[in-house]
N, C-alpha and C. Protein backbone atom coordinates (compact mmCIF):
# COMPACT_ATOMS: atom_id res chain seq x y z
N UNK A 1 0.84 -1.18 0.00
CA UNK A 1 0.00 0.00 0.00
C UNK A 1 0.89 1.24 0.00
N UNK A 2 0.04 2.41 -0.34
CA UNK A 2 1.30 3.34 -0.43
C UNK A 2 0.76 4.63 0.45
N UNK A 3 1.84 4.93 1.11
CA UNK A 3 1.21 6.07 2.05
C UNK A 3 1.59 7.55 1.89
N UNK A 4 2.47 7.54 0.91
CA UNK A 4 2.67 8.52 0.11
C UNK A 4 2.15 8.67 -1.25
N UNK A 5 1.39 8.96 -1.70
CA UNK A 5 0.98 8.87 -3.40
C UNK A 5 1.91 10.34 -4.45
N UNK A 6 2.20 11.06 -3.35
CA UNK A 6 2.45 11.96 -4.34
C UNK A 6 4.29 11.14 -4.87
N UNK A 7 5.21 10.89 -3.80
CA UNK A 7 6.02 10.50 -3.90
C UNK A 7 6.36 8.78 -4.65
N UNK A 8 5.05 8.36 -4.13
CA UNK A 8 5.26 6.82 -4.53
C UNK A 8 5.98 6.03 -3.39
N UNK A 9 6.03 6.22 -2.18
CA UNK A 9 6.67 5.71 -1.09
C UNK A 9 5.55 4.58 -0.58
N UNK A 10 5.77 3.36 0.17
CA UNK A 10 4.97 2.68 0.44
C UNK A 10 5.19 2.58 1.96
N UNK A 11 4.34 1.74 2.31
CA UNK A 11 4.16 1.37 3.61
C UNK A 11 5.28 0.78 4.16
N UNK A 12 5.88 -0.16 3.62
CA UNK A 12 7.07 -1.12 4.09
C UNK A 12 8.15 0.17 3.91
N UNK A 13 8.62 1.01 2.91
CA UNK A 13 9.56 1.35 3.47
C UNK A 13 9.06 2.67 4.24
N UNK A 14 7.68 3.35 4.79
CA UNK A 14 7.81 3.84 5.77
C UNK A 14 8.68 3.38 7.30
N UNK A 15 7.66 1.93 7.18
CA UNK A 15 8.09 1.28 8.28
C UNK A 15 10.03 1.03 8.85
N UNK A 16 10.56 0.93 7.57
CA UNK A 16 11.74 0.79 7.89
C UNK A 16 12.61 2.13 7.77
N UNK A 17 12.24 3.18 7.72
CA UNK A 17 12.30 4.15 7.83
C UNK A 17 12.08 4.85 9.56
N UNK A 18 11.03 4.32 10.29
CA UNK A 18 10.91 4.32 11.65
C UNK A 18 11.87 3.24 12.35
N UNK A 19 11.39 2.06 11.68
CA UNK A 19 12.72 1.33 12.53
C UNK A 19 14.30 1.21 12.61
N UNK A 20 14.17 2.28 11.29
CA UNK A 20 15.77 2.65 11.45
C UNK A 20 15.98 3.85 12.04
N UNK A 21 15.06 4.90 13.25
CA UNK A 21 14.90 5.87 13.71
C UNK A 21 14.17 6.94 13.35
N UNK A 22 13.53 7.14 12.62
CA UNK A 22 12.72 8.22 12.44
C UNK A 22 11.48 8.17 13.20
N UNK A 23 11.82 8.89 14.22
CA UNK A 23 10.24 8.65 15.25
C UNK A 23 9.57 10.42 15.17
N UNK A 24 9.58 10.65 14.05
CA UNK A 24 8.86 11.89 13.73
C UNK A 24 8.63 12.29 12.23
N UNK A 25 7.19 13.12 11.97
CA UNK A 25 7.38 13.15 10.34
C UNK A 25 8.20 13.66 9.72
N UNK A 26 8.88 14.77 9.90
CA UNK A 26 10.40 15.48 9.48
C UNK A 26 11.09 14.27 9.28
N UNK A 27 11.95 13.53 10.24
CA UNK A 27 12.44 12.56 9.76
C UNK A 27 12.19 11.21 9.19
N UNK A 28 10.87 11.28 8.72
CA UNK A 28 10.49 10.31 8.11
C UNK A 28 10.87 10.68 6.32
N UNK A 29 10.36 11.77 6.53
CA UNK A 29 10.52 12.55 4.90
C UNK A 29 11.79 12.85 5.00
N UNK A 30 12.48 13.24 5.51
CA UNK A 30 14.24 12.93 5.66
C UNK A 30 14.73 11.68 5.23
N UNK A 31 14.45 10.68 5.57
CA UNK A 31 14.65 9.56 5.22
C UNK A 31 14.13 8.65 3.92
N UNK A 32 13.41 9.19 3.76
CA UNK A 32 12.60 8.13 2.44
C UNK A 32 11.34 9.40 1.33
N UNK A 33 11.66 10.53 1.89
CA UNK A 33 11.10 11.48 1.09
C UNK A 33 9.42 11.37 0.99
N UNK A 34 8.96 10.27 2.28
CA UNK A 34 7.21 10.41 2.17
C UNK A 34 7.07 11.81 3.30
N UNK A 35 5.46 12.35 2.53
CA UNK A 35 5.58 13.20 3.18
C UNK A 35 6.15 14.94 2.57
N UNK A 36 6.84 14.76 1.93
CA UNK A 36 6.95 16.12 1.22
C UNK A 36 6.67 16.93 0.45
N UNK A 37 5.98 16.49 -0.19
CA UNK A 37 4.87 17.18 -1.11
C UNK A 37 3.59 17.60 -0.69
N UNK A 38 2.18 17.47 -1.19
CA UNK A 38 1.49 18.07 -0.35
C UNK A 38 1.02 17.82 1.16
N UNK A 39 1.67 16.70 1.99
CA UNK A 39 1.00 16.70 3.41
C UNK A 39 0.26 15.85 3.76
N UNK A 40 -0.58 15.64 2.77
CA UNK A 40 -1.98 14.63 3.21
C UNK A 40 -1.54 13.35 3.86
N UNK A 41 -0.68 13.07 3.63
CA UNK A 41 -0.05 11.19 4.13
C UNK A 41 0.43 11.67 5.70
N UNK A 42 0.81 13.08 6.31
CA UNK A 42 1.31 13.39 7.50
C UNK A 42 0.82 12.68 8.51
N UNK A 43 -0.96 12.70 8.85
CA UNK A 43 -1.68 12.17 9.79
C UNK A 43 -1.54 10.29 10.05
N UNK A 44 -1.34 9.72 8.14
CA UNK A 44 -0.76 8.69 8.20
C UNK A 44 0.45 8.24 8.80
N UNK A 45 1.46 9.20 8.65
CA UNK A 45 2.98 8.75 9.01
C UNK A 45 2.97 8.60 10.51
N UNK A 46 2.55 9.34 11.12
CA UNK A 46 1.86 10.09 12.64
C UNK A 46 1.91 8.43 13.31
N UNK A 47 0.82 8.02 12.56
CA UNK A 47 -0.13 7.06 13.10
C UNK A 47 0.89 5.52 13.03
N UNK A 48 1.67 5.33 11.99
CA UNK A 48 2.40 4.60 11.91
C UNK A 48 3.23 4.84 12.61
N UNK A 49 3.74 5.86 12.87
CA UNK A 49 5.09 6.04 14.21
C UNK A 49 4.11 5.68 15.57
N UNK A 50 3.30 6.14 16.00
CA UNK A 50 2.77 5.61 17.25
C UNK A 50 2.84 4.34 17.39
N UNK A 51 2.42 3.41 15.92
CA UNK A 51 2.09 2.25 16.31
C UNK A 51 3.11 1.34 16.36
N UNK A 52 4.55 1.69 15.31
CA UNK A 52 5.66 1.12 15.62
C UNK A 52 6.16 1.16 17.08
N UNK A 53 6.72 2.64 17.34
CA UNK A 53 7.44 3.02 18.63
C UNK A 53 6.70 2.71 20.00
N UNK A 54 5.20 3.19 20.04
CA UNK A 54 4.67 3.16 21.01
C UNK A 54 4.36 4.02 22.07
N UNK A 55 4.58 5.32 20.77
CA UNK A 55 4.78 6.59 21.40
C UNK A 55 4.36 7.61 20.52
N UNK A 56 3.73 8.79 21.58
CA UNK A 56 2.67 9.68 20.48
C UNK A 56 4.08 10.81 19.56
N UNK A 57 3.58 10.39 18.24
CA UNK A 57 4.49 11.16 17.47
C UNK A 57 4.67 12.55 17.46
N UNK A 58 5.36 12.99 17.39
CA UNK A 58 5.05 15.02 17.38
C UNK A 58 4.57 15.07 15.90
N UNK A 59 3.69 16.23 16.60
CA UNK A 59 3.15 16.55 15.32
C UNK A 59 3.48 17.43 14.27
N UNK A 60 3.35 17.36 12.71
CA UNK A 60 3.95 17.51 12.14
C UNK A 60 3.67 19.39 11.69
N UNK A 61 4.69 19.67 11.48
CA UNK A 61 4.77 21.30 11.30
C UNK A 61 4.28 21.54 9.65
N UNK A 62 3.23 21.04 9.06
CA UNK A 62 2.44 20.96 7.73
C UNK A 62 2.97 22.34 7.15
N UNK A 63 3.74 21.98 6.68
CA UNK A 63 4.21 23.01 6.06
C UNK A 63 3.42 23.30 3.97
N UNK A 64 3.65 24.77 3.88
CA UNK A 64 2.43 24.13 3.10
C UNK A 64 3.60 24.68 1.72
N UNK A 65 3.00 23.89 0.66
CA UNK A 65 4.03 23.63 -0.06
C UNK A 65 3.82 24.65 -1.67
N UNK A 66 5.12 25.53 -2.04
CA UNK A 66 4.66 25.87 -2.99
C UNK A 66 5.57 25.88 -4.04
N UNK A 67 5.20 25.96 -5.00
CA UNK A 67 5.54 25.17 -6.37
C UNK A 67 5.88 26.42 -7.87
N UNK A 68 7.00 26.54 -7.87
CA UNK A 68 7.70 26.87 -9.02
C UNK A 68 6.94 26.71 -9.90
N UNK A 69 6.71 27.85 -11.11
CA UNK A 69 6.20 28.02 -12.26
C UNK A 69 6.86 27.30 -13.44
């Protein structure tokens, strides 16, 4: 499944993306680039870090994104 669509990032390598440390969305999109484009997958990534770590993720600073002509 993919939890990024704009990027094309999937679920599995979110996941290994947290289990190789990213226990926040900044560094999730640091790591595997889900997440950087428009945002919408944020609440997803969130939710997957809680459920890996076991711990409430910080929330993400939605930054809003704008785009070169």
């Amino acid at each position: 499944m993919y939890v990024c669509i704009c990027r094309a990032v999937t679920e599995e390598t979110v996941r290994a993306a947290i289990k190789g440390g990213a226990h926040s969305v900044e560094a999730v999109t640091g790591a595997c680039c889900a997440g950087d484009d428009c945002g919408s997958c944020h609440g997803v990534i969130e939710q997957m870090i809680e459920a890996e770590t076991g711990q409430v993720a910080k929330p993400s600073r939605r930054l809003r994104v704008v785009r070169a002509a």
